[in-house]
Every structure is written in structure tokens, then in C-alpha cells.
Protein backbone atom coordinates (compact mmCIF):
# COMPACT_ATOMS: atom_id res chain seq x y z
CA UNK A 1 57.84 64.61 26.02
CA UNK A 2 59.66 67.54 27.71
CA UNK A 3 63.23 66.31 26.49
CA UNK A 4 61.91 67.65 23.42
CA UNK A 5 61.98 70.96 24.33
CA UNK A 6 65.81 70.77 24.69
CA UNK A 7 66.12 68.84 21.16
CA UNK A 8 64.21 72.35 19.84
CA UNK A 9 67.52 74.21 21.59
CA UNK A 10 70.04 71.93 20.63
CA UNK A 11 69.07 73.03 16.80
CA UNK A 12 69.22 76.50 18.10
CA UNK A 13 72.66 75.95 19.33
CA UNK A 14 73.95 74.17 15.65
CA UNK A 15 72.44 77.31 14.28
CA UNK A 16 74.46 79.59 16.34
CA UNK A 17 77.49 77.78 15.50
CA UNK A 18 76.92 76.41 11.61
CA UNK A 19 75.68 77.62 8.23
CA UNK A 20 73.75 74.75 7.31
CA UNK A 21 70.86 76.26 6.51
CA UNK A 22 69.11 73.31 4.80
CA UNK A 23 69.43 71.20 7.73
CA UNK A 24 67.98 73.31 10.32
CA UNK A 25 65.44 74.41 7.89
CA UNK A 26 64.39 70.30 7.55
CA UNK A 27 64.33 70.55 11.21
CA UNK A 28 61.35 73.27 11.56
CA UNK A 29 58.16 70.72 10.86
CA UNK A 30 59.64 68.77 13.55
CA UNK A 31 59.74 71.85 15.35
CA UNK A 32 56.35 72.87 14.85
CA UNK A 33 54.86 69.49 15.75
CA UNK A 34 56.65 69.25 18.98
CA UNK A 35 55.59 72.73 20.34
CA UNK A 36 51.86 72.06 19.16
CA UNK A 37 51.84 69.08 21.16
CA UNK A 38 52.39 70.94 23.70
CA UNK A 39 50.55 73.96 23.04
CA UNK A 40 47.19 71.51 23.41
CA UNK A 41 48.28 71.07 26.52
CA UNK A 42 48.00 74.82 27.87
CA UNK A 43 46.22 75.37 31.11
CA UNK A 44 43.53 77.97 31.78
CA UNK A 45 45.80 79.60 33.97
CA UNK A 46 48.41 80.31 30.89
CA UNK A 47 50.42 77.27 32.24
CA UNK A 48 50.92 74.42 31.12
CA UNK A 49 48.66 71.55 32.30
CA UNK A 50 49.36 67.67 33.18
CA UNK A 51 51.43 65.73 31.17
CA UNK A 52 51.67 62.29 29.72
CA UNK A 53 54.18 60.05 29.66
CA UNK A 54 57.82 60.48 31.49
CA UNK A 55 58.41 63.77 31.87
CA UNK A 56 62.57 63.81 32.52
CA UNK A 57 63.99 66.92 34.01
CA UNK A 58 66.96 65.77 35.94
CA UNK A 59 67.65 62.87 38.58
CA UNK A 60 68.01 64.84 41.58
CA UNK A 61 66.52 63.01 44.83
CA UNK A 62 64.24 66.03 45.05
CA UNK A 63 62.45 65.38 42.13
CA UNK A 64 59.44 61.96 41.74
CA UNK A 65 62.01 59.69 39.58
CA UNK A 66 63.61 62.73 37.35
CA UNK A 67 60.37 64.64 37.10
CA UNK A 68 59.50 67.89 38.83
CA UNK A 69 56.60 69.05 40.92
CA UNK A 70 53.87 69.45 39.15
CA UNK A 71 54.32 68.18 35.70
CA UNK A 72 51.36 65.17 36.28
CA UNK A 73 48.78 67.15 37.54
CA UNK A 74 49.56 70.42 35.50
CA UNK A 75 51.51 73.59 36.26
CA UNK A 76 54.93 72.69 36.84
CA UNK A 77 57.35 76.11 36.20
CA UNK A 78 60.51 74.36 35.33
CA UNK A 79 58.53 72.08 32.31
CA UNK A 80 56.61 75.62 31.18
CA UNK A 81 59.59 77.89 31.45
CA UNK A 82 61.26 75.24 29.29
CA UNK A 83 58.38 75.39 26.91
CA UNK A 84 58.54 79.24 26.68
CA UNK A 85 62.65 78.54 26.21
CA UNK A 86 61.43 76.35 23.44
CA UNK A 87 59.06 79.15 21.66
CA UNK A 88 61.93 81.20 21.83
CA UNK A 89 64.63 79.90 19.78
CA UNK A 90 61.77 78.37 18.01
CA UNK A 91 60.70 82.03 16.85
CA UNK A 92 64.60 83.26 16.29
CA UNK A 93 64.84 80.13 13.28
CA UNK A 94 60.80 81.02 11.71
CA UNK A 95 62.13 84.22 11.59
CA UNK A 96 65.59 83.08 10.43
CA UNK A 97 63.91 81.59 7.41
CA UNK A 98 61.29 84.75 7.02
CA UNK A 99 58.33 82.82 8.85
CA UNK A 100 56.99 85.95 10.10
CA UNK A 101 53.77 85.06 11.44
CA UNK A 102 55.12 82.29 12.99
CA UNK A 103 57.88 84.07 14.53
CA UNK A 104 55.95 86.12 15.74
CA UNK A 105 53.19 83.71 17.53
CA UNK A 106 55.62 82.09 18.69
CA UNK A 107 57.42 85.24 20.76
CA UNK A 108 53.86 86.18 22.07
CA UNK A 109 52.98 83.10 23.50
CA UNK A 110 56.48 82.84 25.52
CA UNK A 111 55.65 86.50 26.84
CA UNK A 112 52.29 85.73 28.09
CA UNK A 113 53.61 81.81 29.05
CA UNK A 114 56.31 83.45 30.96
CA UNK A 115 54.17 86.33 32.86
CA UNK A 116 52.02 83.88 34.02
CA UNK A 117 54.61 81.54 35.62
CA UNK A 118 56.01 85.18 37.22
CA UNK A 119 52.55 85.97 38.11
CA UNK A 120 51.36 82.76 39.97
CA UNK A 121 55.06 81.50 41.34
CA UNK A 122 57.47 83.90 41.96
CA UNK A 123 57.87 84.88 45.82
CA UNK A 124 58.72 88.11 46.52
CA UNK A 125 59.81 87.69 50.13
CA UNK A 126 62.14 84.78 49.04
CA UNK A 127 63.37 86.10 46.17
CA UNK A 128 62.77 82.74 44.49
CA UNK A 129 60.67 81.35 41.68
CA UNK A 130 58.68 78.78 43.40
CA UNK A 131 58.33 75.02 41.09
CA UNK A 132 54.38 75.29 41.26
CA UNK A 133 51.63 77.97 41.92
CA UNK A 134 51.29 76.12 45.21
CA UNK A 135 54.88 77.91 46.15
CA UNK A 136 55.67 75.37 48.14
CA UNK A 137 58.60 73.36 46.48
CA UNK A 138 61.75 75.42 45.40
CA UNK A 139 64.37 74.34 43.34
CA UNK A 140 67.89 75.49 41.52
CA UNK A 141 66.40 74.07 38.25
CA UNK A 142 62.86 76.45 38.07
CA UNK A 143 64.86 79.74 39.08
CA UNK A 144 68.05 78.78 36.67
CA UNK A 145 65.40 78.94 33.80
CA UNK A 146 63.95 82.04 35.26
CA UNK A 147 66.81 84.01 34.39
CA UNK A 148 67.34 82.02 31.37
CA UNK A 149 64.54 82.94 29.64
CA UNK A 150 64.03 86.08 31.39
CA UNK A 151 60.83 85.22 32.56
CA UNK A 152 62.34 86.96 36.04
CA UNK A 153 63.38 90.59 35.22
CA UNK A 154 66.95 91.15 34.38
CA UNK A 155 67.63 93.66 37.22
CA UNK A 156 66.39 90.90 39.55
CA UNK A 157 68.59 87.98 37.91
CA UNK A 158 72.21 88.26 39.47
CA UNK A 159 70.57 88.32 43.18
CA UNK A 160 68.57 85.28 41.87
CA UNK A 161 71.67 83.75 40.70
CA UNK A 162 73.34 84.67 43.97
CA UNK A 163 70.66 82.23 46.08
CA UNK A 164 70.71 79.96 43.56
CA UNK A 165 74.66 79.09 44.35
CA UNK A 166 74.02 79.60 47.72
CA UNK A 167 70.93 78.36 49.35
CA UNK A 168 71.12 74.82 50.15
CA UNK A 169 67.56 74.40 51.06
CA UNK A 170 66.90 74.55 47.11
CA UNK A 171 66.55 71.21 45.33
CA UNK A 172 70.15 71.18 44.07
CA UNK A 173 70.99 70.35 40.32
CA UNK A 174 72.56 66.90 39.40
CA UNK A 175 75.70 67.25 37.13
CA UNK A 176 74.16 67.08 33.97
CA UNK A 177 71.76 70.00 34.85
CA UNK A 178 74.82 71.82 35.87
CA UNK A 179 75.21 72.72 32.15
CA UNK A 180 72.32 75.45 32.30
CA UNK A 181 73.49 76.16 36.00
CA UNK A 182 76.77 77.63 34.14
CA UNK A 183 74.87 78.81 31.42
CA UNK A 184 72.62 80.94 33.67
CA UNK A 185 76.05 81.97 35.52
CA UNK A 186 77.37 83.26 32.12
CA UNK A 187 74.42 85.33 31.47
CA UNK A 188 74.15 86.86 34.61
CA UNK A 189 77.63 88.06 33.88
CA UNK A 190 79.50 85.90 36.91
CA UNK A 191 80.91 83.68 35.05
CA UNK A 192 84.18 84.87 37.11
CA UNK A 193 82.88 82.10 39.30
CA UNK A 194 82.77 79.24 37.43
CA UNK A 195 86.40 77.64 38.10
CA UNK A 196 85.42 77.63 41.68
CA UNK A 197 82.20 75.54 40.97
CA UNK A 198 84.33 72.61 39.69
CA UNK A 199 84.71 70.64 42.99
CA UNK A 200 82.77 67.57 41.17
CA UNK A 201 84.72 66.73 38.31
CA UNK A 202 87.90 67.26 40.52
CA UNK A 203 86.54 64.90 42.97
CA UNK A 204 86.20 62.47 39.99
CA UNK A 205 89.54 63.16 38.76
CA UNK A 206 90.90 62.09 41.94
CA UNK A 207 89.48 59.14 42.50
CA UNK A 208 90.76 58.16 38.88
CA UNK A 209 87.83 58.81 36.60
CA UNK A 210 89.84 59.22 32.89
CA UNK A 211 86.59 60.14 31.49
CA UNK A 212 83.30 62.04 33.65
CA UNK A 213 80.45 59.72 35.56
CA UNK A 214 77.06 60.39 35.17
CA UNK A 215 76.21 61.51 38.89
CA UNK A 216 77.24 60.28 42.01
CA UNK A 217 74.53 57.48 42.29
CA UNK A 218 75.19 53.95 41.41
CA UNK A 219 73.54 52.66 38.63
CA UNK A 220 75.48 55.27 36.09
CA UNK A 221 77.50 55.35 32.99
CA UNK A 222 81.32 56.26 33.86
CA UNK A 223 81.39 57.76 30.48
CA UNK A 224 78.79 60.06 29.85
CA UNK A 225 78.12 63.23 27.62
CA UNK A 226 75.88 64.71 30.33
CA UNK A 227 78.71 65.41 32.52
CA UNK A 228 81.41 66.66 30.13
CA UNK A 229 80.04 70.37 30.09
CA UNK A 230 83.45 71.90 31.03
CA UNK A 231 84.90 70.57 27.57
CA UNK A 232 82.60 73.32 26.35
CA UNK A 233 82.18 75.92 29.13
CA UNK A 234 86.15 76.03 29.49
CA UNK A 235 85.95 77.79 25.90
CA UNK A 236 82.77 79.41 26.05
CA UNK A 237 82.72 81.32 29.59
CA UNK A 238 86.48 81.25 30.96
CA UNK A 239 87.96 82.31 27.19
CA UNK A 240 84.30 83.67 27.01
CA UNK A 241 84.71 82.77 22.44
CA UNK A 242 80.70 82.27 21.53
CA UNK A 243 78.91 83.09 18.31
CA UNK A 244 77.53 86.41 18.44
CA UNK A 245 75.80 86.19 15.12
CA UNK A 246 73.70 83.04 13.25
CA UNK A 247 76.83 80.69 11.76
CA UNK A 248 79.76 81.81 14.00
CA UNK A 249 79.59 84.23 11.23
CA UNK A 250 81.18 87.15 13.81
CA UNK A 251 82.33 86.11 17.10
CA UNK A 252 82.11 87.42 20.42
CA UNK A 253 84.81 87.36 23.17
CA UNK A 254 84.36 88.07 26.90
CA UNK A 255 86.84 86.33 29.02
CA UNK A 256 86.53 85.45 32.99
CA UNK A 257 89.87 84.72 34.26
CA UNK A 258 88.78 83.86 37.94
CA UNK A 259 91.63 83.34 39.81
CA UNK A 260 93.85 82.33 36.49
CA UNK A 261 96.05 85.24 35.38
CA UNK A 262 96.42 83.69 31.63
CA UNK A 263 94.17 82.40 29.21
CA UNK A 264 95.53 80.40 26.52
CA UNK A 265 93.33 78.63 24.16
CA UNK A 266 92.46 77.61 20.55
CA UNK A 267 88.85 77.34 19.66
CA UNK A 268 88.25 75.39 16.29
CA UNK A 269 85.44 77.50 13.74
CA UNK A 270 84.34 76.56 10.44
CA UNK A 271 86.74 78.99 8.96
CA UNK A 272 89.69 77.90 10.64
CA UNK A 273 91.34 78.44 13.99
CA UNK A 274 90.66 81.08 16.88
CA UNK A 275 93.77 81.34 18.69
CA UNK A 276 93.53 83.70 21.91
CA UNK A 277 96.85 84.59 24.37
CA UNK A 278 95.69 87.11 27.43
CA UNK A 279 97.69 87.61 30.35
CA UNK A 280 95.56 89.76 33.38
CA UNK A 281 97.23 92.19 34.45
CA UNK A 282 96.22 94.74 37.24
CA UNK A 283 92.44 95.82 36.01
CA UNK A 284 93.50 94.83 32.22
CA UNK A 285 94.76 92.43 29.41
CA UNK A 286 97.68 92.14 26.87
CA UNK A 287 97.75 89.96 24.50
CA UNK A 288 96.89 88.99 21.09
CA UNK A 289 94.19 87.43 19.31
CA UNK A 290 94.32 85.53 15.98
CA UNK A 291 91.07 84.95 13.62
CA UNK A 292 90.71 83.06 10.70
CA UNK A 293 90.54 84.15 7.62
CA UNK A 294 86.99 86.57 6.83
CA UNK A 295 85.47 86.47 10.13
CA UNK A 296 85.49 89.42 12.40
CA UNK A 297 84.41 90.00 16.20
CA UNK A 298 84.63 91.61 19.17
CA UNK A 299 86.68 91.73 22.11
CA UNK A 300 84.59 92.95 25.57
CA UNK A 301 86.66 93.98 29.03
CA UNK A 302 84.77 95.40 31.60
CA UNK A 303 82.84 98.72 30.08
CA UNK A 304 85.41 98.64 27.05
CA UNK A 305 85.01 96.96 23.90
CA UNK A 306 86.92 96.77 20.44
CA UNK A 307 86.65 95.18 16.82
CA UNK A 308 88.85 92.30 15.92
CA UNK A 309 89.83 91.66 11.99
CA UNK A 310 90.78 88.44 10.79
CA UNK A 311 94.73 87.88 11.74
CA UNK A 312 96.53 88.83 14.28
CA UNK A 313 95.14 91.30 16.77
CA UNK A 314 97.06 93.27 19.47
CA UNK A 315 95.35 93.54 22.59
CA UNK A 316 96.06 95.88 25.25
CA UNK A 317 93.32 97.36 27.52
């Protein structure tokens, strides 16, 4: 039953990314059935309770066969936090489609969701989001949604995101989970980082992978979807070229060269092409930027920002 929680923000992604408005509009009783389900399933506490069923979160040796503490007896943070995650995007597409009052349940009940998990497992002497009220299992997975769905406050998240890389006495993230790893990286604005964190895949390279395992345990596909979250994350945090509006209908760019000096890429959008040439130099960037025909964006460098046109744009900060 969790998994469903990420189907709900997969449709929130194809949102971001398409118009097709009648699809993800077919998608919302779906939607609605899967967040009742577990609505019933609220704890007194404003958690959520025990669980039926398999409860997947990741296969990580520090989790009870994929699942994380918590989720069979009730209160588990990762499997609420993904909930309120859930109610999120859920409320962003009822409001999409002019579903105000359920928009607007929906946003309420991840506040409250999420200041009860704060409430009951965050420890302040750790600076860590604890996996149960208990606070006595930690792991990368709980405190990567923390910031995710700012259930921690934002002022607190890049020092979260700092122990997260660092502390190995976390319960680490598989390679699949490493997707929302990079995606909490991103929005704690360090996505500088993320070339360094790519020790994994070039491990797998070497030893002659032509496509990405699963994880490093031995009954595993060799070919697997899971792992191939740098196809994306290459474009989306290094050239830094995401939606910033429903549709891709404007664009936002905020590149992290990390230790590259030149960023050349072509990102593919329903409109045509986004071709981007930067070359760091010093503190700035030269360059130019090409959109497709009718859409428009913006360019972000440090404290700086401008407005790109469709065509060619000069850029030189």
C-alpha cells in the first residue's frame, strides 16, 4: 500500500512536465481512493497507524525486508511523511482542476500530519528526525523526506542535509532511494555536490555494467529503472532545466557545475528543444541559451536572475 503514495507523485511529476490535462484529471478518483485508504488508517496521535499488507520503502539491510520501523504496529515517520508528500501534490492537482475544498483538506491535513511527526520524532540534540516516536531508529530515508516535504523547517534543512551525507550511523539509502536523496540535495540548494555522490554507478561502470544494477545484493535485475536516476538528475540538477510552471509551460534554470567548468546539454520539451552552452568562469557564466519556440523562463546564478525568450539567449553574468 505505501508504493501508492509515490504513484500519487509520479502523476504530479507528468503534470509538471505535460499538458494533458484529461489524463491526470482521469487520474484524481484514483487519487482520492488511495489517500482515503489511508486516511482510515490515522492514529490518535495524528500519525499514521499499523499497516496491512507489504509496506515497501527500500531494501536497505536496516529496514525488516524493505519496510521501515514502525509501519506494522503504527507510527512509522518515513510511511506518514510520505503520506503528507502524497496530500500535497494531491492538493496542487484538486486545485489544478478548481477542487477547492478538496485542495484545501487536503493541505490541512499534511500540516497537522507533518507537525505531529515534528512534534513526537524530531531530536533536537541530534539534529535528526528519528523513524518512530520511540526515537530510537534513525535513518537517511525519514530525514530526506523531512526536508522534502518541509515537515522540518527550512532554516533547519541544509544542516539536516549535511548529516544526512555524512553520518554513517544512519540507515543508509539503497540506490533506488538515492533518487529522493538527490532530490532533497537539489532543494536544499547543494546540488553543487551531486557529481561527487556518483561513486556507485562508476563502480558499476567499471566492472562493465552497459546498463545500471539494481543494488549491490545478489538476487537483482542488471537492468533496472530504479537505478538510472542520473539519466534524469544529470539534466535536472547539474544543467539545473526543471518545469517551473504546470506543463513545462515556463522553465526554470539553475545550474551546479561542481567541479565541471562547462555545461553542455540539450533537454527535449514538448515544444521542441532546450539547448544550453555555459562555460564557468571565475564567480560567473557565458554562454547562450536556446528555447523553443513560445516558451519562456528563467535563468538563476547565485543572487542574480534574468528572463529568457524563446531563441537564442546571450548569457553573461
Amino acid at each position: 500500500p505505501a508504493f501508492s503514495l509515490y504513484w500519487i507523485a509520479m502523476v504530479h511529476d507528468y503534470y509538471m512536465h505535460r499538458k494533458d490535462d484529461d489524463f491526470i484529471k482521469s487520474c484524481l478518483p484514483g487519487i482520492h481512493a488511495v489517500l482515503g485508504w489511508f486516511e482510515r488508517r490515522m492514529d490518535n496521535n495524528g500519525m499514521l497507524g499499523g499497516l496491512e499488507w507489504f509496506n515497501f520503502s527500500d531494501w536497505t539491510d536496516g529496514f525488516l525486508v524493505g519496510a521501515p520501523a514502525g509501519v506494522d504496529n503504527g507510527n512509522s515517520a518515513l510511511i506518514t511523511l510520505n503520506y503528507a508528500y502524497a496530500l500535497d501534490r494531491a492538493s496542487d492537482l484538486y486545485a489544478y482542476f478548481d477542487y477547492d475544498t478538496e485542495a484545501e483538506k487536503y493541505k490541512k491535513m499534511s500540516n497537522e500530519i507533518k507537525s505531529s511527526v515534528y512534534e513526537q520524532c524530531w531530536v533536537e540534540s541530534s539534529g535528526l528526525m528519528a523513524d518512530t516516536p520511540e526515537r530510537n531508529v534513525f535513518s537517511q530515508h525519514t530525514n530526506i523526506f523531512g526536508i522534502l516535504t518541509d515537515c522540518v523547517p527550512e532554516k533547519q534543512q541544509k544542516n539536516l542535509m549535511i548529516e544526512i551525507l555524512n553520518n554513517p550511523e544512519l540507515i543508509q539509502t539503497t540506490i533506488y532511494y538515492k533518487f529522493y536523496l538527490f532530490e532533497a540535495l537539489y532543494k536544499t540548494g547543494m546540488a553543487d555536490q551531486y557529481l561527487a555522490l556518483l561513486q556507485t554507478w562508476e563502480d558499476m561502470l567499471e566492472d562493465g555494467l552497459t546498463t545500471f544494477a539494481e543494488g549491490d545484493y545478489a538476487d537483482r535485475s542488471d537492468c533496472h529503472a530504479w537505478s538510472a536516476s542520473p539519466l534524469y538528475h544529470f539534466l535536472s540538477s547539474v544543467a539545473g532545466i526543471r518545469p517551473e510552471t504546470p506543463g513545462f509551460s515556463t522553465v526554470r534554470i539553475d545550474p551546479k557545475f561542481g567541479h565541471l567548468n562547462t555545461i553542455k546539454v540539450q533537454v527535449a520539451h514538448p515544444q521542441g528543444i532546450i539547448s544550453m552552452n555555459l562555460i564557468k568562469q571565475g564567480k560567473g557564466i557565458r554562454g547562450d541559451i536556446e528555447l523553443p519556440e513560445g516558451l519562456k523562463g528563467t535563468l538563476y546564478w547565485a543572487d542574480d536572475k534574468i528572463n529568457l525568450n524563446a531563441g537564442r539567449n546571450e548569457i553573461g553574468f
